[in-house]
Each structure stands twice: as C-alpha cells, then as structure tokens.
C-alpha atoms as a PDB file:
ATOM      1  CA  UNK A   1       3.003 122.680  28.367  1.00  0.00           C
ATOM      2  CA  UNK A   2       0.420 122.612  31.836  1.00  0.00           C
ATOM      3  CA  UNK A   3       2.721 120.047  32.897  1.00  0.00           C
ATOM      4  CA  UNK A   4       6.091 122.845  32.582  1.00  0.00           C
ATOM      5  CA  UNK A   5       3.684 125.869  34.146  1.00  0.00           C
ATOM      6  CA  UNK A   6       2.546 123.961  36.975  1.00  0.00           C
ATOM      7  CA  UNK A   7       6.643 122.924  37.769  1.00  0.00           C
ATOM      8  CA  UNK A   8       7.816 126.680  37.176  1.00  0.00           C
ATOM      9  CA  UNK A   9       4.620 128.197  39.650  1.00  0.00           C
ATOM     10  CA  UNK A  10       5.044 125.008  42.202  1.00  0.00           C
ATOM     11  CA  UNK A  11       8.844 126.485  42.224  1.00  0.00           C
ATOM     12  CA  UNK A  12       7.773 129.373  42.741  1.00  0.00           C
ATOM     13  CA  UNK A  13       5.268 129.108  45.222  1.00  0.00           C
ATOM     14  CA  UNK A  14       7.601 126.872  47.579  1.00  0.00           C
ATOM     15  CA  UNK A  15      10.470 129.479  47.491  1.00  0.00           C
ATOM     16  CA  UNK A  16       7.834 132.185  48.739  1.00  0.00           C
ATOM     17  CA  UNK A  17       6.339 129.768  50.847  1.00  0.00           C
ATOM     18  CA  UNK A  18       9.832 129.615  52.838  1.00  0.00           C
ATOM     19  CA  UNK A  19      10.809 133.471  52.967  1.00  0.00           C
ATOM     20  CA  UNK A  20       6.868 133.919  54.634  1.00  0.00           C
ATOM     21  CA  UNK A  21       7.286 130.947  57.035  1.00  0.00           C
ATOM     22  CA  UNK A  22      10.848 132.098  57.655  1.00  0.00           C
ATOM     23  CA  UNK A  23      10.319 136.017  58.181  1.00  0.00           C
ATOM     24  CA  UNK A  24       7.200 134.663  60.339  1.00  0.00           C
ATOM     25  CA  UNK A  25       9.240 132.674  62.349  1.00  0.00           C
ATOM     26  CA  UNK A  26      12.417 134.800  62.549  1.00  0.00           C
ATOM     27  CA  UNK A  27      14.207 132.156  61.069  1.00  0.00           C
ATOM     28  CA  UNK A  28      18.167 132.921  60.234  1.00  0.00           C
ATOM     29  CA  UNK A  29      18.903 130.872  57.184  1.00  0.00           C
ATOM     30  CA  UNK A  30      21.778 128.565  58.402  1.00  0.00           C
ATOM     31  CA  UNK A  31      23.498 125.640  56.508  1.00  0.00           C
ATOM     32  CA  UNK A  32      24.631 122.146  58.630  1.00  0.00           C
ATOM     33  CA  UNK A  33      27.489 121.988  56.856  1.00  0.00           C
ATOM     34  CA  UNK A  34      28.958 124.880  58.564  1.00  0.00           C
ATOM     35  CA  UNK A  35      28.155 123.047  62.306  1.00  0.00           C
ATOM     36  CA  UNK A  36      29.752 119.632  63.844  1.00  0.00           C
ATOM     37  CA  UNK A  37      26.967 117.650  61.927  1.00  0.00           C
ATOM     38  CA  UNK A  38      28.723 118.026  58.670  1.00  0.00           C
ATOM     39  CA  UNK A  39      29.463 114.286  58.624  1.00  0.00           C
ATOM     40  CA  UNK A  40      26.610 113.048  60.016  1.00  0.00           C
ATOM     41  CA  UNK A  41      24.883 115.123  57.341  1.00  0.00           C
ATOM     42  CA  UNK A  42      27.060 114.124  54.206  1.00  0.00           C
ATOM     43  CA  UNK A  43      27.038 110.120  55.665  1.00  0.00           C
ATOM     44  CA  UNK A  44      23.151 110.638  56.465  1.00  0.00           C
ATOM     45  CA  UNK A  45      22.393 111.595  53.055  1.00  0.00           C
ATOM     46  CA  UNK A  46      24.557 108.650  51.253  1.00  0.00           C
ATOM     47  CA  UNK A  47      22.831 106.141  53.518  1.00  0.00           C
ATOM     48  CA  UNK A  48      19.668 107.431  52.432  1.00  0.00           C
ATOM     49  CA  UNK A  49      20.242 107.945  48.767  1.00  0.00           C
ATOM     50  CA  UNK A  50      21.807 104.004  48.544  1.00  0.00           C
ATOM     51  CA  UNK A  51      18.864 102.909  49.957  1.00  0.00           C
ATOM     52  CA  UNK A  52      16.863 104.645  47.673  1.00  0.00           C
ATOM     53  CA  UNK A  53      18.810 103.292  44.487  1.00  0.00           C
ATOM     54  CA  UNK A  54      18.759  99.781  45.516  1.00  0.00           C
ATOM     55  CA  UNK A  55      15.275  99.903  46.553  1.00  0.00           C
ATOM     56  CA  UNK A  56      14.241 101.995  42.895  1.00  0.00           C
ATOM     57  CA  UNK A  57      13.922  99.012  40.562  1.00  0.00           C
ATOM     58  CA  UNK A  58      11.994  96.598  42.635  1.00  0.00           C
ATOM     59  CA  UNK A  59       9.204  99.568  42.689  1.00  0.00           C
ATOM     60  CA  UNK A  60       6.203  98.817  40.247  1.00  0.00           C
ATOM     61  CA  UNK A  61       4.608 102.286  38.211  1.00  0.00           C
ATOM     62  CA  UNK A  62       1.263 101.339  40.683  1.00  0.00           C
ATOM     63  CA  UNK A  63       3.561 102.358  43.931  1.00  0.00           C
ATOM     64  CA  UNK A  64       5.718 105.068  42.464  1.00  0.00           C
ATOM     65  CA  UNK A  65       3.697 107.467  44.545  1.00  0.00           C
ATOM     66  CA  UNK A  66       4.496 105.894  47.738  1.00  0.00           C
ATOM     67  CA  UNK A  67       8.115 105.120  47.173  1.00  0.00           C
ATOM     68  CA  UNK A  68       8.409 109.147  46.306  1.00  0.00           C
ATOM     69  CA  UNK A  69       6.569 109.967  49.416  1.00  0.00           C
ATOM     70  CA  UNK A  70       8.593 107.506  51.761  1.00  0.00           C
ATOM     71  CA  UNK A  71      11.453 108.902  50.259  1.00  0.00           C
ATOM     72  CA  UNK A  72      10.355 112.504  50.660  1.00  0.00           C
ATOM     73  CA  UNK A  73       9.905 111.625  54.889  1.00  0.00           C
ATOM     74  CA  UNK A  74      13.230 110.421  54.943  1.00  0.00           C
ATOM     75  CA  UNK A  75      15.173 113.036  53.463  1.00  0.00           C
ATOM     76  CA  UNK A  76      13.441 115.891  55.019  1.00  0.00           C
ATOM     77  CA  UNK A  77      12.518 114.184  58.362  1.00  0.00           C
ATOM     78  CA  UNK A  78      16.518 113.557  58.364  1.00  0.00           C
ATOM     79  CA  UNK A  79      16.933 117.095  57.321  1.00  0.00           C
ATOM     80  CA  UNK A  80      14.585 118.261  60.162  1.00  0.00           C
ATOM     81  CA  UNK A  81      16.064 116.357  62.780  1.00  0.00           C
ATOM     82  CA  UNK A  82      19.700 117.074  61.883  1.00  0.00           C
ATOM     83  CA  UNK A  83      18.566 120.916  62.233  1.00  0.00           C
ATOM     84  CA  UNK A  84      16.643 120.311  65.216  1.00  0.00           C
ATOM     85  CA  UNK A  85      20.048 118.997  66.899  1.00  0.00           C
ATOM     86  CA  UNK A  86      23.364 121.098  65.636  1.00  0.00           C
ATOM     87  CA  UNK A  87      21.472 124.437  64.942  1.00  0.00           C
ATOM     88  CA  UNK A  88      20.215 124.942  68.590  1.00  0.00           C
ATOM     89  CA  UNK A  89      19.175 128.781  68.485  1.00  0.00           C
ATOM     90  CA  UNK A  90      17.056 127.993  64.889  1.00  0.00           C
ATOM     91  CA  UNK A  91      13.466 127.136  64.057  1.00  0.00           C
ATOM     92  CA  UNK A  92      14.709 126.071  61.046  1.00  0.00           C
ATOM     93  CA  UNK A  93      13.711 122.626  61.449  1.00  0.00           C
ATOM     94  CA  UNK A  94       9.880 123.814  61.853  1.00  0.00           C
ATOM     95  CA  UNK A  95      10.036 125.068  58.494  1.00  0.00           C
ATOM     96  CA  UNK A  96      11.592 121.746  57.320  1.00  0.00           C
ATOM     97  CA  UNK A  97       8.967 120.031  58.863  1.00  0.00           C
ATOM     98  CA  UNK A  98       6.088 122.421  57.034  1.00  0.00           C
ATOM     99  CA  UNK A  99       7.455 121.422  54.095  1.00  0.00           C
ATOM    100  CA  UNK A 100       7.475 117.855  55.004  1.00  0.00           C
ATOM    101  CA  UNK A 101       3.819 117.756  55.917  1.00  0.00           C
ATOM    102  CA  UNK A 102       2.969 119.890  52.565  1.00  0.00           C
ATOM    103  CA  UNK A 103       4.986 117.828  50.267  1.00  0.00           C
ATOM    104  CA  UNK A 104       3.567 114.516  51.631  1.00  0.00           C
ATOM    105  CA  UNK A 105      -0.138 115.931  51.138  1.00  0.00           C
ATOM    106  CA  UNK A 106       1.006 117.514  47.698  1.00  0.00           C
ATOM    107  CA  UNK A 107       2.480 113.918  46.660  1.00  0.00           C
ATOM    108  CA  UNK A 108      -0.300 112.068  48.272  1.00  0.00           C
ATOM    109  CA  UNK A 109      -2.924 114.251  45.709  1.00  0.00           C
ATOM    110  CA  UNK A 110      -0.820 114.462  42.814  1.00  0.00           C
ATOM    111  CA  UNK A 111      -2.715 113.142  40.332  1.00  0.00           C
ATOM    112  CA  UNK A 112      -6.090 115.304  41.526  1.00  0.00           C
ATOM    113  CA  UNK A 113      -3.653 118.275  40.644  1.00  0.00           C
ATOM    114  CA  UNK A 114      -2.920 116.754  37.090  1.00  0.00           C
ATOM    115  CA  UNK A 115      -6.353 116.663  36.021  1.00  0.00           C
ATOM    116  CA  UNK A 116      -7.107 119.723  36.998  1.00  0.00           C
ATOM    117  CA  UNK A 117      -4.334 120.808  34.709  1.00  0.00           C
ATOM    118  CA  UNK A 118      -6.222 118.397  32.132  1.00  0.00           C
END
C-alpha cells in the first residue's frame, strides 16, 4: 500500500512540479510532433527504445538502477535536445532538463525513499 501512495503523490508532485516551472518560465506547452522534427522524433525514440530492449536482459537485478537511470538520460536528454532545436521561441527544453537532473537524483536515491516508506 506505501508502495501505491508514494506512485499516486510522486504523480502528483511531478505534474505540479511542471505547471510551477512552466508558469515560472513562461513556458507555452508545445508538442514536436507538430514541428519538422516529427521524424527525427518518432525515429529517435525507436532507436532508443531497441536499444533499450536488446540491452534489458543482459542487465543483472544489482544494476537495474543504473540501466533505469542511463535510460532515463537518454530519453529525456533526447527529448531536451530535440526541443532545444525545432521549438526555437520555447524554454521548454529547460524544463525537460529539470526533470532530467531530478529524476536522475530521484533514481540514484531510490531505495533511501523506500525505507523511509518502510
């Protein structure tokens, strides 16, 4: 049950995380699909995610942290970068990149987080 709470509030917290960070920023929510990076975007993620699937079963339970954070930098650091370049008049990638840092140091400490949750 601590396990389902701390999900539901971490989901919560990161969507109110992005309106502040947003609103702060004056950040126009934009999607890349709707730019000339579509493809790059939709052959981007495929790249990534076959990488991911043919490097999942050669990852031990002791490194499972890592792979998740390695694969965490690459989709949002792709993400970030793919912002950066076809949405020119956006911050957007800075708040790409906030979540990048606090998702690596959230990942990095997950298991702090779980027992405190007991």
């Amino acid at each position: 049950m601590g396990f389902l709470v701390f999900i539901i509030v971490f989901i919560i917290w990161g969507f109110l995380l992005e309106k502040t960070i947003n609103k702060l920023l004056g950040v126009e929510k934009k999607k890349i699909s709707e730019t000339s990076g579509k493809i790059v975007d939709r052959w981007g993620r495929g790249v990534i995610l076959v990488i991911i699937l043919c490097t999942f079963p050669s990852v031990s339970t002791n490194d499972m942290n890592w792979f998740l954070i390695l694969n965490l930098i690459l989709l949002l650091g792709f993400q970030s970068i793919l912002e950066w370049k076809y949405l020119k008049n956006s911050k957007q990638y800075v708040t790409t990149l906030i979540f990048l840092i606090l998702g690596v140091i959230i990942m990095y400490n997950i298991e702090y987080f779980f027992q405190l949750l007991g």
